[in-house]
C-alpha atoms as a PDB file:
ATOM      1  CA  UNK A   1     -27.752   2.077  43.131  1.00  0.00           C
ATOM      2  CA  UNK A   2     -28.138  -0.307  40.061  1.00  0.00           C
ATOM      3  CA  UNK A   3     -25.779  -3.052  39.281  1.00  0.00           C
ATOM      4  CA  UNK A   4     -23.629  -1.954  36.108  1.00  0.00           C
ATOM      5  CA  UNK A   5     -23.122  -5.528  35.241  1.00  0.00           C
ATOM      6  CA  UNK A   6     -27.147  -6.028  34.411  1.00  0.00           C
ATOM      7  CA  UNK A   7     -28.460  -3.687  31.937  1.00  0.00           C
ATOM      8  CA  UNK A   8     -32.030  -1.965  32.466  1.00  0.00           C
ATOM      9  CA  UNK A   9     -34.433  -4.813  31.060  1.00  0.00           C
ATOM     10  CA  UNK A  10     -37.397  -2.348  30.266  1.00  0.00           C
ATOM     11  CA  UNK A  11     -36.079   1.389  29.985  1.00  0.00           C
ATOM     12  CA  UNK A  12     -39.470   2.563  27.408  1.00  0.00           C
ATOM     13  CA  UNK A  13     -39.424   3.582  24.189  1.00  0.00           C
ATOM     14  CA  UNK A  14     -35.907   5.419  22.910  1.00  0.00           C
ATOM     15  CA  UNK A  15     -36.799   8.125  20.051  1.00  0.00           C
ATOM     16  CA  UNK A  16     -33.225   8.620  18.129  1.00  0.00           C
ATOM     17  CA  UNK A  17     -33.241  11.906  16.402  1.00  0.00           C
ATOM     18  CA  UNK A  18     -32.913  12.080  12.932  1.00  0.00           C
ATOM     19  CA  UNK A  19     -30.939  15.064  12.741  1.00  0.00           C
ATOM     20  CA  UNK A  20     -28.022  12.608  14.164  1.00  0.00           C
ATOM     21  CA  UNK A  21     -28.192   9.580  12.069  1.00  0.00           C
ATOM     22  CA  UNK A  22     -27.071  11.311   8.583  1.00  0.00           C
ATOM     23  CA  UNK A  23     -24.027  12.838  10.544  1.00  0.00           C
ATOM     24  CA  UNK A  24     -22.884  10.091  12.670  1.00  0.00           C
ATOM     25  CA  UNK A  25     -19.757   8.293  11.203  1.00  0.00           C
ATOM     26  CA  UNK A  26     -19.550   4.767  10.032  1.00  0.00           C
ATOM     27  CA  UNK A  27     -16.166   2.934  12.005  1.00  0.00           C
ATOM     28  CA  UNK A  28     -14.985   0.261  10.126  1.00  0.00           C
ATOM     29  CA  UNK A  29     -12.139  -1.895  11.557  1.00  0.00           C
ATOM     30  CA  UNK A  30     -10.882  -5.312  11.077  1.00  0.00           C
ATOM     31  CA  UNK A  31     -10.218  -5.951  14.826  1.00  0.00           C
ATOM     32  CA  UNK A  32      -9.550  -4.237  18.377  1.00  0.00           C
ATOM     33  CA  UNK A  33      -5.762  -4.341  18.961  1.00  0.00           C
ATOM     34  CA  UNK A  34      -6.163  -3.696  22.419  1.00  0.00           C
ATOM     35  CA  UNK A  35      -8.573  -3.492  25.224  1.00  0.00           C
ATOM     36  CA  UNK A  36      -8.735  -2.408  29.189  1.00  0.00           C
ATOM     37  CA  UNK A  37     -10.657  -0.102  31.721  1.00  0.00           C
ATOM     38  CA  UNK A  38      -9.784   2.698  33.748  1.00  0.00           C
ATOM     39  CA  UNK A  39     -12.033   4.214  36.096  1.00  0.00           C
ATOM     40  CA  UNK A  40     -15.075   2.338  35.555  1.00  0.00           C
ATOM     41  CA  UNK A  41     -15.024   3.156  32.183  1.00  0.00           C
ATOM     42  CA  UNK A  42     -14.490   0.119  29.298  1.00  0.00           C
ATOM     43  CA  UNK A  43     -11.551   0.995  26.799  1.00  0.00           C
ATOM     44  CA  UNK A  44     -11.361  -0.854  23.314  1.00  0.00           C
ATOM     45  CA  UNK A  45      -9.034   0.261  20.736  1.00  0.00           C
ATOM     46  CA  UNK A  46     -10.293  -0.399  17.037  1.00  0.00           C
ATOM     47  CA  UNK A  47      -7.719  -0.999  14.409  1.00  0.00           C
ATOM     48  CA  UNK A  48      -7.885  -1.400  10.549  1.00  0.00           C
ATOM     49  CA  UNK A  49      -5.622  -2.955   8.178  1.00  0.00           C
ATOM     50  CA  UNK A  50      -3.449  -0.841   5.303  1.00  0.00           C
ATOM     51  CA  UNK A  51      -1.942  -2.532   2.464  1.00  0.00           C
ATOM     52  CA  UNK A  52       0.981  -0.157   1.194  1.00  0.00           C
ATOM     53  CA  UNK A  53       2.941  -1.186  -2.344  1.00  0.00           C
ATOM     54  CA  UNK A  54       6.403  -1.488  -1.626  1.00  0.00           C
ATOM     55  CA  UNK A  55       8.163  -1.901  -5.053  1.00  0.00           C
ATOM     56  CA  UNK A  56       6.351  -5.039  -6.195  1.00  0.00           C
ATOM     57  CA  UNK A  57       5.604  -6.293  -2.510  1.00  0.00           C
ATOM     58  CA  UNK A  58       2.875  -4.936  -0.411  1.00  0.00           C
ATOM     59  CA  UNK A  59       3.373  -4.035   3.476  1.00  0.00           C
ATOM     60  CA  UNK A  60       0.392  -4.555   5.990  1.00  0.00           C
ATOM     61  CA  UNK A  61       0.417  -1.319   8.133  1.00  0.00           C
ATOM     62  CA  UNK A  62      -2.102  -1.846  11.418  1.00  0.00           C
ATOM     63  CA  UNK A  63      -3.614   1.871  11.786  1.00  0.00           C
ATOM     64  CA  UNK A  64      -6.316   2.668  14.785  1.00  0.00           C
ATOM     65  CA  UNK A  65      -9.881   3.676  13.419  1.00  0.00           C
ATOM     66  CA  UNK A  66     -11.283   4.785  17.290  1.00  0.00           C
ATOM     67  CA  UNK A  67     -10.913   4.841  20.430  1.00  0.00           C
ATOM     68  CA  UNK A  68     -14.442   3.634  21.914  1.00  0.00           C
ATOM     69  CA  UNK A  69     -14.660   4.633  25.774  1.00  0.00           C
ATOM     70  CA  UNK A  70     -18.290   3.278  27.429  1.00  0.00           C
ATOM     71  CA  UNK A  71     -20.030   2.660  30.967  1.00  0.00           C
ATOM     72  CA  UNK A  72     -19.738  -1.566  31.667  1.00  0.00           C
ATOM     73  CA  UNK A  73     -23.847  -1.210  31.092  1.00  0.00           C
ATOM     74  CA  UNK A  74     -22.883   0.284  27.524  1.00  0.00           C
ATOM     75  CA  UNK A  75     -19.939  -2.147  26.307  1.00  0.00           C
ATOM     76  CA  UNK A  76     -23.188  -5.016  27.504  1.00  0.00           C
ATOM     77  CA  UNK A  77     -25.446  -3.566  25.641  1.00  0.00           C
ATOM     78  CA  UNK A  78     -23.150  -3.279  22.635  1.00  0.00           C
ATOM     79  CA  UNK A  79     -21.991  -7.303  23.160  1.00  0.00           C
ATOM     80  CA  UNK A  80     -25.672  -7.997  23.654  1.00  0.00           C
ATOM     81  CA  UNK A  81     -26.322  -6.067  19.979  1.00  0.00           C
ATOM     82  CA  UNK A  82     -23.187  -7.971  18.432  1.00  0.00           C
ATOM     83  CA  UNK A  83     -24.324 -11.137  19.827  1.00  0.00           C
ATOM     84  CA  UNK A  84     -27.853 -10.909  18.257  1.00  0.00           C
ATOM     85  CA  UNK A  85     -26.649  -9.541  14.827  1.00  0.00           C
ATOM     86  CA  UNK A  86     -24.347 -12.675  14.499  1.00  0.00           C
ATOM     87  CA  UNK A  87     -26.757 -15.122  15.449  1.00  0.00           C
ATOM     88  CA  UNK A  88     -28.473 -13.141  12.173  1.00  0.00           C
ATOM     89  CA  UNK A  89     -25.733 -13.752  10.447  1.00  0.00           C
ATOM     90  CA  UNK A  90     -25.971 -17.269  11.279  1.00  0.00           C
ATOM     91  CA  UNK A  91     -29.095 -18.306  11.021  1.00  0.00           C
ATOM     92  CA  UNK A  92     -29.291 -15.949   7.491  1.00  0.00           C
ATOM     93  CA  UNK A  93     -26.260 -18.646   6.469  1.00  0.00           C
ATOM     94  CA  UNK A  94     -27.931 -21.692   6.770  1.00  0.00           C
ATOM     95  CA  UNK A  95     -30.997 -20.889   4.714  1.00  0.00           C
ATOM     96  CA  UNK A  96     -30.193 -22.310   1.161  1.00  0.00           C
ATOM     97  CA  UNK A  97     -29.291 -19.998  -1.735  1.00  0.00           C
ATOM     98  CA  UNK A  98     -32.005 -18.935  -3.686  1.00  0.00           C
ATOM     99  CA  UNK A  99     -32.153 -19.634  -6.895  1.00  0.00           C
ATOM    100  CA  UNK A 100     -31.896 -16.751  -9.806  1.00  0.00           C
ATOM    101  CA  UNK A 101     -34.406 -18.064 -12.734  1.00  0.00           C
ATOM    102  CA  UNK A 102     -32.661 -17.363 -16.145  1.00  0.00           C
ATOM    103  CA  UNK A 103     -34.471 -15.221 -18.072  1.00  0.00           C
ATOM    104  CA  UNK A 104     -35.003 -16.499 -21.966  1.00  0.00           C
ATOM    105  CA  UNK A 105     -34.865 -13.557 -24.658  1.00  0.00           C
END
């Protein structure tokens, strides 16, 4: 049986169908208020922050965006994606601005 703690270093190709990618939803959250596992399975809840008016105060309201359920091979693939597209991030920060040349009428 394969250990679930080391992802599958060469699995092939993966084809994603493009029927799926228009119709898939986009999660946005600003952090996961709470996190556990049940049966093998890796549970992460994702929450999102509301700002309601309240006369001329605003409230914060914490809602949950999703429930993501995955295998222990699936929540280190995703922290192995996350890791990589930070380290992006990163190394996209350190590279200086470039510079917008004014354009003279």
């Amino acid at each position: 049986m394969a250990d679930p703690e080391t992802p599958a270093t060469n699995q092939g190709p993966v084809t994603i169908s493009s029927s799926s990618s228009e119709r898939a939803p986009i999660i946005y959250f600003d952090g996961a208020s709470c996190f556990g596992h049940h049966n093998g399975a890796i549970q992460i809840e994702l929450a999102a922050n509301l700002l309601m008016p309240v006369g001329a105060a605003v409230r914060v309201d914490v809602v949950q965006t999703a429930h993501l359920r995955c295998s222990v091979a699936a929540a280190l693939a995703l922290r192995e994606a996350l890791d990589k597209a930070l380290a992006m991030y990163r190394q996209g920060q350190q590279q200086p601005a470039e510079v917008i040349p004014t354009v003279k009428n």
